[in-house]
Structures are given as C-alpha cells and as structure tokens.
PDB file of N, CA and C in Angstrom:
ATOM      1  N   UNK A   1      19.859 -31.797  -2.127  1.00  0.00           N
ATOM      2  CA  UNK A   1      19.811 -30.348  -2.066  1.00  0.00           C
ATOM      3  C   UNK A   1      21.171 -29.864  -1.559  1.00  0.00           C
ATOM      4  N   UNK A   2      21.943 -28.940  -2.433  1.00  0.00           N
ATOM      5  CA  UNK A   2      22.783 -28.195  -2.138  1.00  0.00           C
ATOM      6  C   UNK A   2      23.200 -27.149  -0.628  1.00  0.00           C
ATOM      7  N   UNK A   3      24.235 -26.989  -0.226  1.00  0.00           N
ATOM      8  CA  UNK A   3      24.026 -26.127   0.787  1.00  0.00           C
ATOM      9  C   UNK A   3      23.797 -24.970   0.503  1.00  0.00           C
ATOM     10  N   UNK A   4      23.908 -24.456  -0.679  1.00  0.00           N
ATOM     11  CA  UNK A   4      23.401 -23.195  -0.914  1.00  0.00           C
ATOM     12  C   UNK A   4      22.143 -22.693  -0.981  1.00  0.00           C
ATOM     13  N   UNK A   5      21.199 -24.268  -1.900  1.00  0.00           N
ATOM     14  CA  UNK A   5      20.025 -23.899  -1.826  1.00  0.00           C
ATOM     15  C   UNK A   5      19.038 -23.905  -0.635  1.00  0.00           C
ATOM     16  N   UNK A   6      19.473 -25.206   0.519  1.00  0.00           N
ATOM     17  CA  UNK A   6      18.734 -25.147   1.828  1.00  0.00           C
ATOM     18  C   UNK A   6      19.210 -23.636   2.367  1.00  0.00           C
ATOM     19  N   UNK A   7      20.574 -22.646   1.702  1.00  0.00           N
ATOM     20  CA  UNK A   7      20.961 -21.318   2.504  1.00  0.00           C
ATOM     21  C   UNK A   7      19.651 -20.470   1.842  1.00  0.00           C
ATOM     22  N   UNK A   8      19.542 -20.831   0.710  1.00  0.00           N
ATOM     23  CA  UNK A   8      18.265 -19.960   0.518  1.00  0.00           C
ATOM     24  C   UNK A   8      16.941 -20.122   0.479  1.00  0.00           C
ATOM     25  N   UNK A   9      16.759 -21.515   0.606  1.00  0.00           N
ATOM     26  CA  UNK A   9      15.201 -21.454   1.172  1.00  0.00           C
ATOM     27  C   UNK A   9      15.194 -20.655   2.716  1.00  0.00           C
ATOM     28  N   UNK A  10      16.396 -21.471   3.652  1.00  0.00           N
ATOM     29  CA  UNK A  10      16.702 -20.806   4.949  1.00  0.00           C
ATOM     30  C   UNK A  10      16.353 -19.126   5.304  1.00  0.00           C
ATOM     31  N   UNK A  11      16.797 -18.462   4.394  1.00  0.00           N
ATOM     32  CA  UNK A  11      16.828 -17.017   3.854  1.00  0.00           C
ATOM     33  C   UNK A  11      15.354 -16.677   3.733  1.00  0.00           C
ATOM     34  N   UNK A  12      15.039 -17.098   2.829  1.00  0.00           N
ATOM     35  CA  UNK A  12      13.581 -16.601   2.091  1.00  0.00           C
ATOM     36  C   UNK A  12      12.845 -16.752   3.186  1.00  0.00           C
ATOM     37  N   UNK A  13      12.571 -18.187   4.019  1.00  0.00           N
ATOM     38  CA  UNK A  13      11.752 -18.327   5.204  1.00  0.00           C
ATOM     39  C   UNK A  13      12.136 -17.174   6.409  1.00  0.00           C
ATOM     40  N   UNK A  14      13.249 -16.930   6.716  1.00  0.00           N
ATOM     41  CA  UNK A  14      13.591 -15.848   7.800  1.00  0.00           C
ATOM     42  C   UNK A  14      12.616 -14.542   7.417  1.00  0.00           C
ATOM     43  N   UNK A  15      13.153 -14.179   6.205  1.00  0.00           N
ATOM     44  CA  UNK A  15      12.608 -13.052   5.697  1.00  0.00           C
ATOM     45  C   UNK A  15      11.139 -13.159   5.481  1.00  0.00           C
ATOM     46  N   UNK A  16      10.322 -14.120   5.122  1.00  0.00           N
ATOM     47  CA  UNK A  16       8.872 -14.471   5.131  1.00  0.00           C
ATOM     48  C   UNK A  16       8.187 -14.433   6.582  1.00  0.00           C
ATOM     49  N   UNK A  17       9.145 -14.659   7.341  1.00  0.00           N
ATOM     50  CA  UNK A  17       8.528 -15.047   8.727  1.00  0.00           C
ATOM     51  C   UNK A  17       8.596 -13.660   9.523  1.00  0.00           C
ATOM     52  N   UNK A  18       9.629 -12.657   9.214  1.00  0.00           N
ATOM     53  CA  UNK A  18      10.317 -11.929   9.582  1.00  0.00           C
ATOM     54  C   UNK A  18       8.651 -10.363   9.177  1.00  0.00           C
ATOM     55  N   UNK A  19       8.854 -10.719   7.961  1.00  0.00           N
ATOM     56  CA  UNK A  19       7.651  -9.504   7.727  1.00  0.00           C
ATOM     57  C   UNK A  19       6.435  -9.787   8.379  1.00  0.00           C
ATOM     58  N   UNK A  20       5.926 -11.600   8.323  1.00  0.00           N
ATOM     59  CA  UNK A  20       4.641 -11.969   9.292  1.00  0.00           C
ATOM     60  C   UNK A  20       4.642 -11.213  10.266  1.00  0.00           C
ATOM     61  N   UNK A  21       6.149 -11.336  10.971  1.00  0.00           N
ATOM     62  CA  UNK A  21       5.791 -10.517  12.495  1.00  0.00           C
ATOM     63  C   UNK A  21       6.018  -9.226  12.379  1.00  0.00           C
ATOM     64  N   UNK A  22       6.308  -8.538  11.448  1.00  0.00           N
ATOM     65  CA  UNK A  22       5.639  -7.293  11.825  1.00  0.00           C
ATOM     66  C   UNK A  22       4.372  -6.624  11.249  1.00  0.00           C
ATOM     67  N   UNK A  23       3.950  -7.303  10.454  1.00  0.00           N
ATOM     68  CA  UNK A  23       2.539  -7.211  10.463  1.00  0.00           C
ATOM     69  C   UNK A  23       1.718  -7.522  11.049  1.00  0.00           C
ATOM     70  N   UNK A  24       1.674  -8.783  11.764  1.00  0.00           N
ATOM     71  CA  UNK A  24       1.332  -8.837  12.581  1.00  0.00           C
ATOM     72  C   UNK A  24       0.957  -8.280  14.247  1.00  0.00           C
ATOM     73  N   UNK A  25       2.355  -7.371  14.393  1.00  0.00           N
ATOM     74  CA  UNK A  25       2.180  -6.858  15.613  1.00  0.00           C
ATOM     75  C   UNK A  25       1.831  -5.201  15.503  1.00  0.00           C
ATOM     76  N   UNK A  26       1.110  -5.075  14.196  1.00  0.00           N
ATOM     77  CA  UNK A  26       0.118  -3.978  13.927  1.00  0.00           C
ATOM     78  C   UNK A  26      -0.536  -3.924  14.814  1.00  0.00           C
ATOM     79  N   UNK A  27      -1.231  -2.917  15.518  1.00  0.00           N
ATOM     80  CA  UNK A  27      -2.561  -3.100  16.236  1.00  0.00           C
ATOM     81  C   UNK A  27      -3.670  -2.280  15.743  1.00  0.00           C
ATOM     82  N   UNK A  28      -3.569  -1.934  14.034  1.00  0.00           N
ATOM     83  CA  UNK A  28      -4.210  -1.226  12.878  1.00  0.00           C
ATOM     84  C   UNK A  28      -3.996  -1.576  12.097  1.00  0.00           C
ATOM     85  N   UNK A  29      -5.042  -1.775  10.797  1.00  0.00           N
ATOM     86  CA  UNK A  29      -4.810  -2.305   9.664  1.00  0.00           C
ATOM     87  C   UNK A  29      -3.767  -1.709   8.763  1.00  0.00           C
ATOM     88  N   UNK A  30      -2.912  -2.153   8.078  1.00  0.00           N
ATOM     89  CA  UNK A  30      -1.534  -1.406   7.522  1.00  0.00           C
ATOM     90  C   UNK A  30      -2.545  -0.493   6.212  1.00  0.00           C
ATOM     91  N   UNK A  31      -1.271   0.196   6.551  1.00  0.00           N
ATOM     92  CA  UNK A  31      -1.771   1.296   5.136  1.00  0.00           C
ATOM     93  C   UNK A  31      -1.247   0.798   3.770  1.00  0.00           C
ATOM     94  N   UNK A  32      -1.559   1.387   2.962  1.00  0.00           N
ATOM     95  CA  UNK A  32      -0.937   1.348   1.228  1.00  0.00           C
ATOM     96  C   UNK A  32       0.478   1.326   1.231  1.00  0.00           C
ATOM     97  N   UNK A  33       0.720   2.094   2.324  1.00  0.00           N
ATOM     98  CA  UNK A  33       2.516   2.421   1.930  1.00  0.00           C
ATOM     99  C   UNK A  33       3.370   1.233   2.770  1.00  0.00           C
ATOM    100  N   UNK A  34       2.827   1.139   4.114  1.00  0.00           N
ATOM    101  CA  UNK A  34       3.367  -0.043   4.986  1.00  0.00           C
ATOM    102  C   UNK A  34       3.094  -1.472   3.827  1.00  0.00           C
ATOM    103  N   UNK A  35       2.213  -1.888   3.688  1.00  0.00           N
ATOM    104  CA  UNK A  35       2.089  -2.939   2.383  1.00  0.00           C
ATOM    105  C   UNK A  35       2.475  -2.834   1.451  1.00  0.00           C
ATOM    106  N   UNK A  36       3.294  -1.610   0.834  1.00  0.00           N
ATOM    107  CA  UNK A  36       3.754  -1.265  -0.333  1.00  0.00           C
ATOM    108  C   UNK A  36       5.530  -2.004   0.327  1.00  0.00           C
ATOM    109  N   UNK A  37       5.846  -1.435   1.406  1.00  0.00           N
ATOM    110  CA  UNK A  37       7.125  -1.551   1.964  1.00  0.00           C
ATOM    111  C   UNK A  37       7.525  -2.973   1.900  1.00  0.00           C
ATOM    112  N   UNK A  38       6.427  -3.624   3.144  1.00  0.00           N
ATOM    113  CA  UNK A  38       6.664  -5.036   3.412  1.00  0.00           C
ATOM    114  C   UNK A  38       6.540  -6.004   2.041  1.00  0.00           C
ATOM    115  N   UNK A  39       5.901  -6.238   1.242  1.00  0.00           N
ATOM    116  CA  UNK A  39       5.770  -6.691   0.046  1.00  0.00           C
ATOM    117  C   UNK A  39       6.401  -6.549  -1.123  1.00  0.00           C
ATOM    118  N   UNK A  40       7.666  -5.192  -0.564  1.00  0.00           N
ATOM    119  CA  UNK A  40       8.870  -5.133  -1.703  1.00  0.00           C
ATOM    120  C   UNK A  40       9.749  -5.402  -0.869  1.00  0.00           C
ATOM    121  N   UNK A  41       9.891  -5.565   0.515  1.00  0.00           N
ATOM    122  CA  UNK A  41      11.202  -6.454   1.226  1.00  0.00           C
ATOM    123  C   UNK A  41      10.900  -7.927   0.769  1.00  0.00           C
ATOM    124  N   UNK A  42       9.922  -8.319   1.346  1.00  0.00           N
ATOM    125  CA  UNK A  42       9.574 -10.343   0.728  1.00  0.00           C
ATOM    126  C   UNK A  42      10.253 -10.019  -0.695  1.00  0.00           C
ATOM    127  N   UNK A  43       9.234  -9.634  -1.204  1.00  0.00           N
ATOM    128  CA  UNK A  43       9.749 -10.233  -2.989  1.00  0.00           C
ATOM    129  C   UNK A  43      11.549 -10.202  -2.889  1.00  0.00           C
ATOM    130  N   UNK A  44      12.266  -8.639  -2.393  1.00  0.00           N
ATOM    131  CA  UNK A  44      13.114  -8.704  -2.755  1.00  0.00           C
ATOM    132  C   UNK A  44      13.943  -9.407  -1.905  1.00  0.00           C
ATOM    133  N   UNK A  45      14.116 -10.062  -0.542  1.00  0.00           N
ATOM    134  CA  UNK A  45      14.788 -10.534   0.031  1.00  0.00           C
ATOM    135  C   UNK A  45      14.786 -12.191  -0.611  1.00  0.00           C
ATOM    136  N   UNK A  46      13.306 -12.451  -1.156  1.00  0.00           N
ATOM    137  CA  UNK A  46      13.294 -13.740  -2.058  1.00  0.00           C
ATOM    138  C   UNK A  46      14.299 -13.837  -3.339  1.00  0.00           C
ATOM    139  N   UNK A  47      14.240 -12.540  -3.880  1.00  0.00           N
ATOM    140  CA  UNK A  47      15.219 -12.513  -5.076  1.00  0.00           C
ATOM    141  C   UNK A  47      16.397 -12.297  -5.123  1.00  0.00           C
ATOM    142  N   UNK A  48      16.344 -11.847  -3.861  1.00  0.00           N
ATOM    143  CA  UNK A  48      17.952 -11.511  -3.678  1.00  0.00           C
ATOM    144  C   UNK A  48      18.844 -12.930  -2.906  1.00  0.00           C
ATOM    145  N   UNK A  49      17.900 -13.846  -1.812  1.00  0.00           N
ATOM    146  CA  UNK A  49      18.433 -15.148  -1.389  1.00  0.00           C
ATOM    147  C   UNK A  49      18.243 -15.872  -2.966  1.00  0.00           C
ATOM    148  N   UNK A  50      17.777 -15.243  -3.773  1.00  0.00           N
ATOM    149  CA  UNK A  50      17.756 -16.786  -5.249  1.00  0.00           C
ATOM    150  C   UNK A  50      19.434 -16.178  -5.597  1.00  0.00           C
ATOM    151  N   UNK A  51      19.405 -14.692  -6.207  1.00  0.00           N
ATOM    152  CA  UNK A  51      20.715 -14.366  -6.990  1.00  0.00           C
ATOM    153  C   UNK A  51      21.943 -14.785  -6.300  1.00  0.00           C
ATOM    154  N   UNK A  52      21.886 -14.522  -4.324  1.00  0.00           N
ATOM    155  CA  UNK A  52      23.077 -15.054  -3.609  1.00  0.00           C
ATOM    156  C   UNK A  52      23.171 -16.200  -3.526  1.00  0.00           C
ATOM    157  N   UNK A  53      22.521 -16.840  -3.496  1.00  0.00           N
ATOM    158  CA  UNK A  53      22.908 -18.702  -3.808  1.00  0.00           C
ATOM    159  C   UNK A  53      23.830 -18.987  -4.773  1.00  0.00           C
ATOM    160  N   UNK A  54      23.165 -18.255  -6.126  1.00  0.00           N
ATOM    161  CA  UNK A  54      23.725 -18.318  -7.522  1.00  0.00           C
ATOM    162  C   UNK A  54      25.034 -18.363  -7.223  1.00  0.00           C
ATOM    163  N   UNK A  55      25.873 -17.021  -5.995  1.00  0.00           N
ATOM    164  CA  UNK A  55      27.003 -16.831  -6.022  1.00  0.00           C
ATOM    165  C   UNK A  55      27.537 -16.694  -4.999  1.00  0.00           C
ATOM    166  N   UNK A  56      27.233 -17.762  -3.722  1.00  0.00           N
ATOM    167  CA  UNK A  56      27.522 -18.215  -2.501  1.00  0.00           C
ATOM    168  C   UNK A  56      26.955 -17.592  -1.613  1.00  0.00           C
ATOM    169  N   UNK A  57      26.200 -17.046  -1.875  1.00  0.00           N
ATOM    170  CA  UNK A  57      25.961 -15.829  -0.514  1.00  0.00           C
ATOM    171  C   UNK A  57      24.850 -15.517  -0.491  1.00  0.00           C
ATOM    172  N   UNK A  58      23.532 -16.447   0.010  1.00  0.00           N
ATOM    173  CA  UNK A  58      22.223 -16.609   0.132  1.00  0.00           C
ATOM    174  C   UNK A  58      21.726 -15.168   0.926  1.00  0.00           C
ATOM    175  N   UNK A  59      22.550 -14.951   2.279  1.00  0.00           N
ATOM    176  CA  UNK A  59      21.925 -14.586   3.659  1.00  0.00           C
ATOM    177  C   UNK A  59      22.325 -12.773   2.871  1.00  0.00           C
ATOM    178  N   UNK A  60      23.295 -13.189   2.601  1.00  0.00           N
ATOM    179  CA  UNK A  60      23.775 -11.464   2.294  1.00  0.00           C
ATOM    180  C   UNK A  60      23.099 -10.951   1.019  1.00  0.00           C
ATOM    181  N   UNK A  61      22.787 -11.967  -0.019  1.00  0.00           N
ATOM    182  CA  UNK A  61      21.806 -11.528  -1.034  1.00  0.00           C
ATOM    183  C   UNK A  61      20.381 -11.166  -0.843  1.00  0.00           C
ATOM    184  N   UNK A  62      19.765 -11.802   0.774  1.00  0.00           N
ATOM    185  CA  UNK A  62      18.426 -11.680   0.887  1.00  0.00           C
ATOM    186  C   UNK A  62      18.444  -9.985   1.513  1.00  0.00           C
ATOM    187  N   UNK A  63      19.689  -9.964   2.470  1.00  0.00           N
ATOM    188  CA  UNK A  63      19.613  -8.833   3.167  1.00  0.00           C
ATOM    189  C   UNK A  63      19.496  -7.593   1.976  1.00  0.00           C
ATOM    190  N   UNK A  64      20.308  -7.507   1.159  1.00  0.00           N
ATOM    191  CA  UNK A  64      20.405  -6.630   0.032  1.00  0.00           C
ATOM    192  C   UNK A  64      19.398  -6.654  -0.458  1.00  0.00           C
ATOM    193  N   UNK A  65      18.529  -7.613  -0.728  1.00  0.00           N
ATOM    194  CA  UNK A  65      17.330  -7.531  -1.816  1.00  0.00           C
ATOM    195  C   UNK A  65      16.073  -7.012  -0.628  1.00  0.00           C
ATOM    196  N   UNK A  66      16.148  -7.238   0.093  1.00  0.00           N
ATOM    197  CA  UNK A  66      15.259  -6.979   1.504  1.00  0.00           C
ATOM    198  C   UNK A  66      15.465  -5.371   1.569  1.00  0.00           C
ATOM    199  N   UNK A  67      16.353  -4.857   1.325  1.00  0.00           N
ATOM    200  CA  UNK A  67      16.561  -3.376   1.598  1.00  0.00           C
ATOM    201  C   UNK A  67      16.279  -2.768   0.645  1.00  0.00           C
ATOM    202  N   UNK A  68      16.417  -3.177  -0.894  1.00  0.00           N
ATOM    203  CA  UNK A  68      16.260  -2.518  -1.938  1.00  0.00           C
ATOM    204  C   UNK A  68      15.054  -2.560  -2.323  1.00  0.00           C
ATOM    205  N   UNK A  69      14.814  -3.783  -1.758  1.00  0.00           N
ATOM    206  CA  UNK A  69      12.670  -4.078  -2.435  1.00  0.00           C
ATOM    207  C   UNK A  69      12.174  -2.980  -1.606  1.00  0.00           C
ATOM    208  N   UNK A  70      12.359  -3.169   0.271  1.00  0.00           N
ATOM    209  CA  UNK A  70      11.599  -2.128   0.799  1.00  0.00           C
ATOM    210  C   UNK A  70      11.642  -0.700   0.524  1.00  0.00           C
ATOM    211  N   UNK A  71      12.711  -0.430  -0.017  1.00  0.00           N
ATOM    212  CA  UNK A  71      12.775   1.167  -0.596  1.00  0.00           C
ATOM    213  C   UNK A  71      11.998   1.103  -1.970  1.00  0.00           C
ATOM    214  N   UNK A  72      12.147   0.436  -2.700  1.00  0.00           N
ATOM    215  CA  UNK A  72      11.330   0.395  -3.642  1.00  0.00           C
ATOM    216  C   UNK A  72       9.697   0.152  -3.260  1.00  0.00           C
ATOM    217  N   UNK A  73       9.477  -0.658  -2.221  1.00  0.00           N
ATOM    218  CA  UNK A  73       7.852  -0.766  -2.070  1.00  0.00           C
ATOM    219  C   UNK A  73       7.937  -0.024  -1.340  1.00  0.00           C
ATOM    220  N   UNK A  74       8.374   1.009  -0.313  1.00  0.00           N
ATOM    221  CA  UNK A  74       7.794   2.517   0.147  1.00  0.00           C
ATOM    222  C   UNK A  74       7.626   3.454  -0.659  1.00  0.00           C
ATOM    223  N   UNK A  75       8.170   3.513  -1.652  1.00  0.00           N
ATOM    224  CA  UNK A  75       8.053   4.661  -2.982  1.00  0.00           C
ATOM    225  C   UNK A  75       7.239   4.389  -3.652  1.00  0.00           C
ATOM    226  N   UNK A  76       6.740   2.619  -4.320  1.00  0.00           N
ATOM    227  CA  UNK A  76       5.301   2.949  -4.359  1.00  0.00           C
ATOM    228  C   UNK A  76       4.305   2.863  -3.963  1.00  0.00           C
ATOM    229  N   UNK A  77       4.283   2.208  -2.409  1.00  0.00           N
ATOM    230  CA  UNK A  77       3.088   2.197  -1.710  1.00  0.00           C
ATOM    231  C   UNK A  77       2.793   3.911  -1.270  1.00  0.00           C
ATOM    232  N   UNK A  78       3.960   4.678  -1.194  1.00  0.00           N
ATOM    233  CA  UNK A  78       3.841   5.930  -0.875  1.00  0.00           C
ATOM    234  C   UNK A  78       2.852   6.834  -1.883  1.00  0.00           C
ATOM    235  N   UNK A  79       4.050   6.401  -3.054  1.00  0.00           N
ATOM    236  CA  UNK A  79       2.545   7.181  -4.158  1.00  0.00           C
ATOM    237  C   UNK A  79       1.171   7.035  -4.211  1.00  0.00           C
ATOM    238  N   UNK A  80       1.053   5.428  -4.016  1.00  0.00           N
ATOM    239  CA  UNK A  80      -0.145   4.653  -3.952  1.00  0.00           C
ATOM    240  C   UNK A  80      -1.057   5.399  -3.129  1.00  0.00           C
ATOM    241  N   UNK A  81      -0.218   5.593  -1.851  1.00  0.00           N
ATOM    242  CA  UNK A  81      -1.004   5.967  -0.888  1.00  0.00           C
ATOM    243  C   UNK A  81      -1.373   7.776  -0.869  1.00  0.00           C
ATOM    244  N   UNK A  82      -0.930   8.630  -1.439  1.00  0.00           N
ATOM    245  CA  UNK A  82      -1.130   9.649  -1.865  1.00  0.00           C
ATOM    246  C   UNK A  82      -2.272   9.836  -2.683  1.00  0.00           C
ATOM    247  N   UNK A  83      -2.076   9.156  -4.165  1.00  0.00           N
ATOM    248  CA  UNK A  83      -3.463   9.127  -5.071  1.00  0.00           C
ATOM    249  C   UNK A  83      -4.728   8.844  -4.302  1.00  0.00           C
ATOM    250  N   UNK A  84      -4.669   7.820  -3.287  1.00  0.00           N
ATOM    251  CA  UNK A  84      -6.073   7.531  -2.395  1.00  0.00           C
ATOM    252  C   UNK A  84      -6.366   8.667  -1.637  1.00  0.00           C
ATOM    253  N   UNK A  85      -5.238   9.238  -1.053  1.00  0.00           N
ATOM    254  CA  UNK A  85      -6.013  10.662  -0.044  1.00  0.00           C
ATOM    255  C   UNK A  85      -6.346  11.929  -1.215  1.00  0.00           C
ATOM    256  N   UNK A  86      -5.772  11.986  -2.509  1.00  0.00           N
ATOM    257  CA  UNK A  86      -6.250  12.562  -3.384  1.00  0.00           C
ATOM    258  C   UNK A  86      -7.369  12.583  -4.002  1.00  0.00           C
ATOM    259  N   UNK A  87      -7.839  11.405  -4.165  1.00  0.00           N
ATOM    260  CA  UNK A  87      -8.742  10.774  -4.654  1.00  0.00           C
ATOM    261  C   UNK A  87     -10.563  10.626  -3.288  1.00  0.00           C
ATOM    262  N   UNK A  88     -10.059  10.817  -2.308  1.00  0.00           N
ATOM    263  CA  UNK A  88     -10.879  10.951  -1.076  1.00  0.00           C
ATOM    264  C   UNK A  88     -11.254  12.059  -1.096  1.00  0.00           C
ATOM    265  N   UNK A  89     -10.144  13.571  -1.229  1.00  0.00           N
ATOM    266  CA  UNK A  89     -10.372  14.716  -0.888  1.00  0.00           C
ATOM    267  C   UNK A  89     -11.481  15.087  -2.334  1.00  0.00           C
ATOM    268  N   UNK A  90     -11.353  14.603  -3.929  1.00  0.00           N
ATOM    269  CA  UNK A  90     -12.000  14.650  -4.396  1.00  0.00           C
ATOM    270  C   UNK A  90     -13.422  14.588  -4.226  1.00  0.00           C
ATOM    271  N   UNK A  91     -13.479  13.245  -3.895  1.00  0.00           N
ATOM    272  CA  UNK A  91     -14.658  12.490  -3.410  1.00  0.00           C
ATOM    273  C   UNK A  91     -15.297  13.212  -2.538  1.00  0.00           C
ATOM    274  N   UNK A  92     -14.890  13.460  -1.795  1.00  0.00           N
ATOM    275  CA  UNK A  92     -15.797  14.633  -0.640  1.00  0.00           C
ATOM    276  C   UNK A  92     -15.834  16.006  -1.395  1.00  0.00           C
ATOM    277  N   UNK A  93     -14.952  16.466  -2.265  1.00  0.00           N
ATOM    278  CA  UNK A  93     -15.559  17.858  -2.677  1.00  0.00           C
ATOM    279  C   UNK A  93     -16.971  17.454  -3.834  1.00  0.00           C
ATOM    280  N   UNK A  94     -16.398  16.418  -3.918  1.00  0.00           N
ATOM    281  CA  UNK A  94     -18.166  15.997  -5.009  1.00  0.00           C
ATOM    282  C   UNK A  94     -19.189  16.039  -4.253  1.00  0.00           C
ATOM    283  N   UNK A  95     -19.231  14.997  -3.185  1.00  0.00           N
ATOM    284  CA  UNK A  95     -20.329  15.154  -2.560  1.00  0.00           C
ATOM    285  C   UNK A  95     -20.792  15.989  -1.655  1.00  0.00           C
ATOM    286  N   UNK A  96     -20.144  17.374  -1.620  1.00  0.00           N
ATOM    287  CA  UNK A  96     -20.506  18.938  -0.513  1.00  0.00           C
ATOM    288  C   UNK A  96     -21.050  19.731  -2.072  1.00  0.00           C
ATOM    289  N   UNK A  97     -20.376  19.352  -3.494  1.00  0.00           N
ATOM    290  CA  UNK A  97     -21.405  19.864  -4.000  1.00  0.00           C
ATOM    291  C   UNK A  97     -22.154  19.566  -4.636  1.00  0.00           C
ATOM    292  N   UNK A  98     -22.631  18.421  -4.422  1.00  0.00           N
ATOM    293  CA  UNK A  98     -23.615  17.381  -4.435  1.00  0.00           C
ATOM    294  C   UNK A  98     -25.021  18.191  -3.906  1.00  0.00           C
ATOM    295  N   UNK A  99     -24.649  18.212  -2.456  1.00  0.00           N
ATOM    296  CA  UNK A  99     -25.202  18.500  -1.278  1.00  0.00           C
ATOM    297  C   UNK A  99     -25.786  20.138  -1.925  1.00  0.00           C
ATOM    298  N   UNK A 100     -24.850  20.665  -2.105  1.00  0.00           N
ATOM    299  CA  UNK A 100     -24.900  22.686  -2.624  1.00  0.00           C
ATOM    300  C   UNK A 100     -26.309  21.816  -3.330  1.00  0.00           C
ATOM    301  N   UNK A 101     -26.216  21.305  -4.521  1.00  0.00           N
ATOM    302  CA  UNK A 101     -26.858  21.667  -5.777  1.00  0.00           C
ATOM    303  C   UNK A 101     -28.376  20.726  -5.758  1.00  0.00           C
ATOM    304  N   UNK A 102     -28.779  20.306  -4.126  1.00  0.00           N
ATOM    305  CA  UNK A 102     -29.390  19.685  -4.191  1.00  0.00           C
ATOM    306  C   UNK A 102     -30.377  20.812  -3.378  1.00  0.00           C
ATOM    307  N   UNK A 103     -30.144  21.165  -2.586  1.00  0.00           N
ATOM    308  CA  UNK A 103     -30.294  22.611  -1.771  1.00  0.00           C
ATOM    309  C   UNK A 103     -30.543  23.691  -2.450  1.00  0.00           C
ATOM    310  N   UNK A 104     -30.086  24.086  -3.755  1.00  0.00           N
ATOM    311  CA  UNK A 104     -30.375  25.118  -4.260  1.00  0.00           C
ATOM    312  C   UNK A 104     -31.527  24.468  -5.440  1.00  0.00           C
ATOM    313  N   UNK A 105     -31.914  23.141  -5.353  1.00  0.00           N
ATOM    314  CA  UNK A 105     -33.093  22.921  -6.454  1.00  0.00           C
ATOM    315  C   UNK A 105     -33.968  22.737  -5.747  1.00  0.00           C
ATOM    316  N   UNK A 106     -33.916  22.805  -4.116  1.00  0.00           N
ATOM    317  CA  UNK A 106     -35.116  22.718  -3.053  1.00  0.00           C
ATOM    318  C   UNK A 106     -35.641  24.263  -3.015  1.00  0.00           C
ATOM    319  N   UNK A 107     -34.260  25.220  -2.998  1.00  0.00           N
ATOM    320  CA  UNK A 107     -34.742  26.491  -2.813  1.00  0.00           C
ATOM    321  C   UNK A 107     -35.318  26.739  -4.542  1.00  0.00           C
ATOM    322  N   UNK A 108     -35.306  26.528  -5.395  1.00  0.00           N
ATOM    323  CA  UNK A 108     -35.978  26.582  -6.416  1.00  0.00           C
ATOM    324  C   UNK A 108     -37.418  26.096  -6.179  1.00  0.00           C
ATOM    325  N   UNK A 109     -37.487  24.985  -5.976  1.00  0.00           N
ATOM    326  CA  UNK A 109     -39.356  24.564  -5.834  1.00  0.00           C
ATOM    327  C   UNK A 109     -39.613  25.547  -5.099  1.00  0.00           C
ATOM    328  N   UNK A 110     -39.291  26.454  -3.830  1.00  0.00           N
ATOM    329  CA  UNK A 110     -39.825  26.791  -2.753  1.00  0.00           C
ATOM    330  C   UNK A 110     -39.948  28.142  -3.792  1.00  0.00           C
ATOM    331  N   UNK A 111     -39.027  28.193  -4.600  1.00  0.00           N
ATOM    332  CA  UNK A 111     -39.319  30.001  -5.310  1.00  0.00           C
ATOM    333  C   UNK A 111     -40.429  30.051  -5.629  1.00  0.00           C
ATOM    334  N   UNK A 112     -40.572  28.384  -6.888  1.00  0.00           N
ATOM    335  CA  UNK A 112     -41.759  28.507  -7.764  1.00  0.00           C
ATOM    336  C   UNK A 112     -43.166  28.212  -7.254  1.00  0.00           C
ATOM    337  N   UNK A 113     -43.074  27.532  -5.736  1.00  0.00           N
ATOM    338  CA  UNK A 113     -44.596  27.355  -5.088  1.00  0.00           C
ATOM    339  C   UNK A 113     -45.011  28.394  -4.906  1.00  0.00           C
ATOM    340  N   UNK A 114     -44.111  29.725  -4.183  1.00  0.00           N
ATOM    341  CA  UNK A 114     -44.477  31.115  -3.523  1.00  0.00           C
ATOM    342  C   UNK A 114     -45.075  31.867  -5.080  1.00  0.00           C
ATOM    343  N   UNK A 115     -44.315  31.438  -6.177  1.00  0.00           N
ATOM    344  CA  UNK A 115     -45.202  32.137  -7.052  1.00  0.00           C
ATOM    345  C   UNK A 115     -45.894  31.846  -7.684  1.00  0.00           C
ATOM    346  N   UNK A 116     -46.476  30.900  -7.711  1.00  0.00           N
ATOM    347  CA  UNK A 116     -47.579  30.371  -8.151  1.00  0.00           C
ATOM    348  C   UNK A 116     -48.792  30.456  -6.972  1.00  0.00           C
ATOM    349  N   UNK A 117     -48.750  30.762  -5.564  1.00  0.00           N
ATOM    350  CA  UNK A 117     -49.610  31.335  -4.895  1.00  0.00           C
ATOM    351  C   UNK A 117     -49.410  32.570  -4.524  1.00  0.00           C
ATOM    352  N   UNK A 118     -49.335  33.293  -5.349  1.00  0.00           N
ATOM    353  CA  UNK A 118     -48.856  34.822  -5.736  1.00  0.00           C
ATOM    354  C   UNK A 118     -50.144  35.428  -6.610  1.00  0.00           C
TER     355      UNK A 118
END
C-alpha cells in the first residue's frame, strides 16, 4: 500500500470517526437536515480523500469534499426537512376537518331524531 493510499484511508477514517462524534454527542435525535448535513460531509470527505490521493493530497481533498458535501447535504436535508413540516401541517388540517365533518353528521342525526319525534 502506497503512502497516499494509507493518506486516504487515514482521511476517510478521521472524517468517519469525526461525524460519529458528533452525532453522537446529540442529546436528541438528529433532524432531516442535521442527517442531511452529516451524510454529505462523510460521502464527500470520502470522495474527496479518494480524488486527493489521485493527486497527492488525501487530507486537503477530504477537507474540501467534507465542506462541499456538508453544504450540499444541508440544502437537501433542509428541503427535506421543510416538505415534512409541510406535509405535518397538512396532516393536521385533515384531521381538524376530519373532526368538523364528523360533528356536523352527529349534529345531523340529532336534527333527524328531533324530527321524527315531532
């Protein structure tokens, strides 16, 4: 094994180990967008220690790919995470008129009992 390539397994593991701990020292389950973030630094600090090997420079390729993935996985864990509170606020306007239209077929029986003992 090359010194470049033990520079980038070296790399990839920093950066693998590096996101463990801060997920880890969550004391809440991460959101869409935090997992959107951390999961485009890995990939990209992985792809970026493969391309800097290619061209001597493992540690400085992971750092670059580490910065560009996480901007890229906050933009779409961000969206990600938008459509779900969109998609919630939906969800609850369904079920309030859920609720309306279940209420107004109770006040219906109650019309048609009163007139039928009429």
């Amino acid at each position: 094994m090359s010194k470049a390539e033990r520079g980038t397994y070296v790399a990839a593991a920093i950066a693998v180990a590096a996101l463990f701990l801060v997920a880890g020292c969550s004391g809440t389950p991460l959101s869409t967008r935090e997992k959107g973030t951390i999961g485009g630094a890995g990939i990209g600090a992985a792809v970026g220690a493969i391309i800097g090997a290619a061209v001597g420079a493992p540690g400085a390729g992971a750092a670059i790919g580490a910065g560009l993935g996480g901007v890229t996985g906050f933009a779409v864990g961000n969206s990600m995470q938008n459509q779900e509170a969109a998609n919630q606020q939906t969800q609850a306007q369904v079920q309030q008129q859920q609720q309306e239209i279940e209420q107004q077929r109770q006040q219906i029986q109650q019309m048609k009992g009163q007139q039928e003992t009429e």
